[in-house]
Protein backbone atom coordinates (compact mmCIF):
# COMPACT_ATOMS: atom_id res chain seq x y z
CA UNK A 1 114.12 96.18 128.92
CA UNK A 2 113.61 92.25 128.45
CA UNK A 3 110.61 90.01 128.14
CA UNK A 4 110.73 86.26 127.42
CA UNK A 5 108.86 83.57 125.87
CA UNK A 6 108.92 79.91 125.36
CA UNK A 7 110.25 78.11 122.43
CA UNK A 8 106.68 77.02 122.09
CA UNK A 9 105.31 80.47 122.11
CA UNK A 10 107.73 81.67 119.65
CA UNK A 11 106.70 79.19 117.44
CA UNK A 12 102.79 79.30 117.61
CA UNK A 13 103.07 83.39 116.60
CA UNK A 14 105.75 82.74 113.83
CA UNK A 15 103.41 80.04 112.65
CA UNK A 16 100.13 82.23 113.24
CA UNK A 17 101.70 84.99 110.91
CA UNK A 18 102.98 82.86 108.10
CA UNK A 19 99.77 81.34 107.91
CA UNK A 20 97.72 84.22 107.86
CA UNK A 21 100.39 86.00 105.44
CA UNK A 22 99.43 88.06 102.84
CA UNK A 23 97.09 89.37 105.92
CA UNK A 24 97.79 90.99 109.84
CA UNK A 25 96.91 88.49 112.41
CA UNK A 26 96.73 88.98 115.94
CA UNK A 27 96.36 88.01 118.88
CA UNK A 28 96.84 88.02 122.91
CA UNK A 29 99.90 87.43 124.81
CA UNK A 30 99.55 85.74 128.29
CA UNK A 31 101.67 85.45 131.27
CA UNK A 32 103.29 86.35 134.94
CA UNK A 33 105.45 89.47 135.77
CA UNK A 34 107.88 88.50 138.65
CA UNK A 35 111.22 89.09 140.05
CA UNK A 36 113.07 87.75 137.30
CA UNK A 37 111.07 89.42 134.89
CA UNK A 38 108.01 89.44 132.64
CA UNK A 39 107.18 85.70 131.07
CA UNK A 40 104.95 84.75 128.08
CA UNK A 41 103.75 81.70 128.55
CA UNK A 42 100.71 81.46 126.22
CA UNK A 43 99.76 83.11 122.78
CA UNK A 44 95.61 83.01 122.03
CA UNK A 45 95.40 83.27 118.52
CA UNK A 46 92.35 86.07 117.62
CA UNK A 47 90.40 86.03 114.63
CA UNK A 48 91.62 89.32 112.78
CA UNK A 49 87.94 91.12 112.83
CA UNK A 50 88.88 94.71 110.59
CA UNK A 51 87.52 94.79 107.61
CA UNK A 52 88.30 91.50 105.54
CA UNK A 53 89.56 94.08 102.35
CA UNK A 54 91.74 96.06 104.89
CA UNK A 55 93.11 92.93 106.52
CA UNK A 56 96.57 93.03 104.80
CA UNK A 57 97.33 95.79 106.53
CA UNK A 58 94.93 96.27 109.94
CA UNK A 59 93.75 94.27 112.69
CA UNK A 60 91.76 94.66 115.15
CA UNK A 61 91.29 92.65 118.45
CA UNK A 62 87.34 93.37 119.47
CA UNK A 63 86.21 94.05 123.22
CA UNK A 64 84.68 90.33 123.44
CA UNK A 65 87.89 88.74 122.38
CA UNK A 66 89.94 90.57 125.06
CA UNK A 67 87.16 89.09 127.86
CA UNK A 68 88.07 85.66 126.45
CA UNK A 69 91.44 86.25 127.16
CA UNK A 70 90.83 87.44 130.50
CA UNK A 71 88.36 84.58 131.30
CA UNK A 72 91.82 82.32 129.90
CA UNK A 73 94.28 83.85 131.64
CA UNK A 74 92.56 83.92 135.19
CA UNK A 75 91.64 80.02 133.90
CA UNK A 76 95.84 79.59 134.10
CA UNK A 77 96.65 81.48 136.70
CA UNK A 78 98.08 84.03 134.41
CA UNK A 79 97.21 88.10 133.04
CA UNK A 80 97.12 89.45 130.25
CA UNK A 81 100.42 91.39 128.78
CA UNK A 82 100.21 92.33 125.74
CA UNK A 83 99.56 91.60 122.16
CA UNK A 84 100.83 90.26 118.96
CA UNK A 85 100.12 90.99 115.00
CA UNK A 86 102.09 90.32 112.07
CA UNK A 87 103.58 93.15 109.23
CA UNK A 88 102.89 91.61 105.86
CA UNK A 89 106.04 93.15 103.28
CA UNK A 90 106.74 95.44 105.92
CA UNK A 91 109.19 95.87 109.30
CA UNK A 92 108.55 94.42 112.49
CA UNK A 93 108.21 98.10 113.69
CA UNK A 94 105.47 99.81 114.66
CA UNK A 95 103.17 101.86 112.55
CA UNK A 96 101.76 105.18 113.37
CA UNK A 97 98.29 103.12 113.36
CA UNK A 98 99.45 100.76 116.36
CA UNK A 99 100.88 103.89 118.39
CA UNK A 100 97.08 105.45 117.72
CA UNK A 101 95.00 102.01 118.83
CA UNK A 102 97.92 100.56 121.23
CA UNK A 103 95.79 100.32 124.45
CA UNK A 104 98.15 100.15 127.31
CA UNK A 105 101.27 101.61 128.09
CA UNK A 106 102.49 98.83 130.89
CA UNK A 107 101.79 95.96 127.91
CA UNK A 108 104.16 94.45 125.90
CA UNK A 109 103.70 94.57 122.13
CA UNK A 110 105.39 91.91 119.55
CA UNK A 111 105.33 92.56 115.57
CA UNK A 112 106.30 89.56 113.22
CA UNK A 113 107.51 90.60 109.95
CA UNK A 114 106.30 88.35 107.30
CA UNK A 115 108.18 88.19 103.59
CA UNK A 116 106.92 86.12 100.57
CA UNK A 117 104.77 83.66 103.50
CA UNK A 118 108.02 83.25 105.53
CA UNK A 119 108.93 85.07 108.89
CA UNK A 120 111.51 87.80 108.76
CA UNK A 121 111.79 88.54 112.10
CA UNK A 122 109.94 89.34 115.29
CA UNK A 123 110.67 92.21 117.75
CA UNK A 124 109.43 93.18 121.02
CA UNK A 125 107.94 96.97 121.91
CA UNK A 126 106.32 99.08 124.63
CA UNK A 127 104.47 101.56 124.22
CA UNK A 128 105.62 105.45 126.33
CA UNK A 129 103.91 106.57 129.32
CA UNK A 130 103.41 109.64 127.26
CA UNK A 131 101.97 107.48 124.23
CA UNK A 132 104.67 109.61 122.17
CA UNK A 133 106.37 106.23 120.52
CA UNK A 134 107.33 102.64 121.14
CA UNK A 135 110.98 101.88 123.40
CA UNK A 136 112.30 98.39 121.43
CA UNK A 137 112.46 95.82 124.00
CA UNK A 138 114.75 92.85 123.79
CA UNK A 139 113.00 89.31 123.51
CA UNK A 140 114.71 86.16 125.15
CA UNK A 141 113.42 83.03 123.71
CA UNK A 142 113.75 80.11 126.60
């Protein structure tokens, strides 16, 4: 499966997770599914709210935060997909922890791997009806 996202899009996570490097950061992804496909249009940065100690490698995206982002997106004219968060010194593949806390299966889930302050990649998931594991899926940048 494919998903894509703007230039600009691209650019606001890979900047959101070098700055917040050696920490996660997260946040919400916004946008339309449609007959050519799902479309991320807008990323709302979220404050990382887990512990601060635990913050290099958790996040955690709190109930208010998500009813901002749906109070945004219906703003736009747009839903909620998915969400982002960064891997500090680690893959841009998801951890046993994000199967455990992923909330939906039909959302689309993007991990930014961040080296040394400097992005090493970013890869697109979804999470298994059955919750077993993630399926990659295959990020067009337009």
């Amino acid at each position: 499966m494919t998903f894509s996202l703007t230039e600009a899009v691209h650019s606001e996570i890979t900047s959101h997770a070098e700055a917040g490097y050696p920490n996660e950061i997260c946040g919400i992804l916004l946008g339309k599914d449609g007959d050519g496909g799902r479309v991320i249009k807008s990323a709302m940065r979220i404050e990382n709210s887990f512990e601060a100690d635990e913050q290099y490698h958790r996040f955690l995206i709190t109930p208010d935060d998500m009813f901002r982002a749906e109070r945004q997106a219906r703003r736009e004219g747009l839903d909620v997909l998915g969400v982002y968060h960064s891997h500090p010194n680690e893959e841009a593949r998801p951890s046993e922890y994000d199967r455990d806390h992923a909330a939906w299966t039909g959302w689309s889930y993007i991990i930014v791997s961040v080296r040394q302050g400097k992005s090493a990649g970013m890869r697109g998931w979804k999470l298994r009806e059955d919750r077993s594991g993630f399926d990659e899926e295959e990020i067009a940048v337009v």
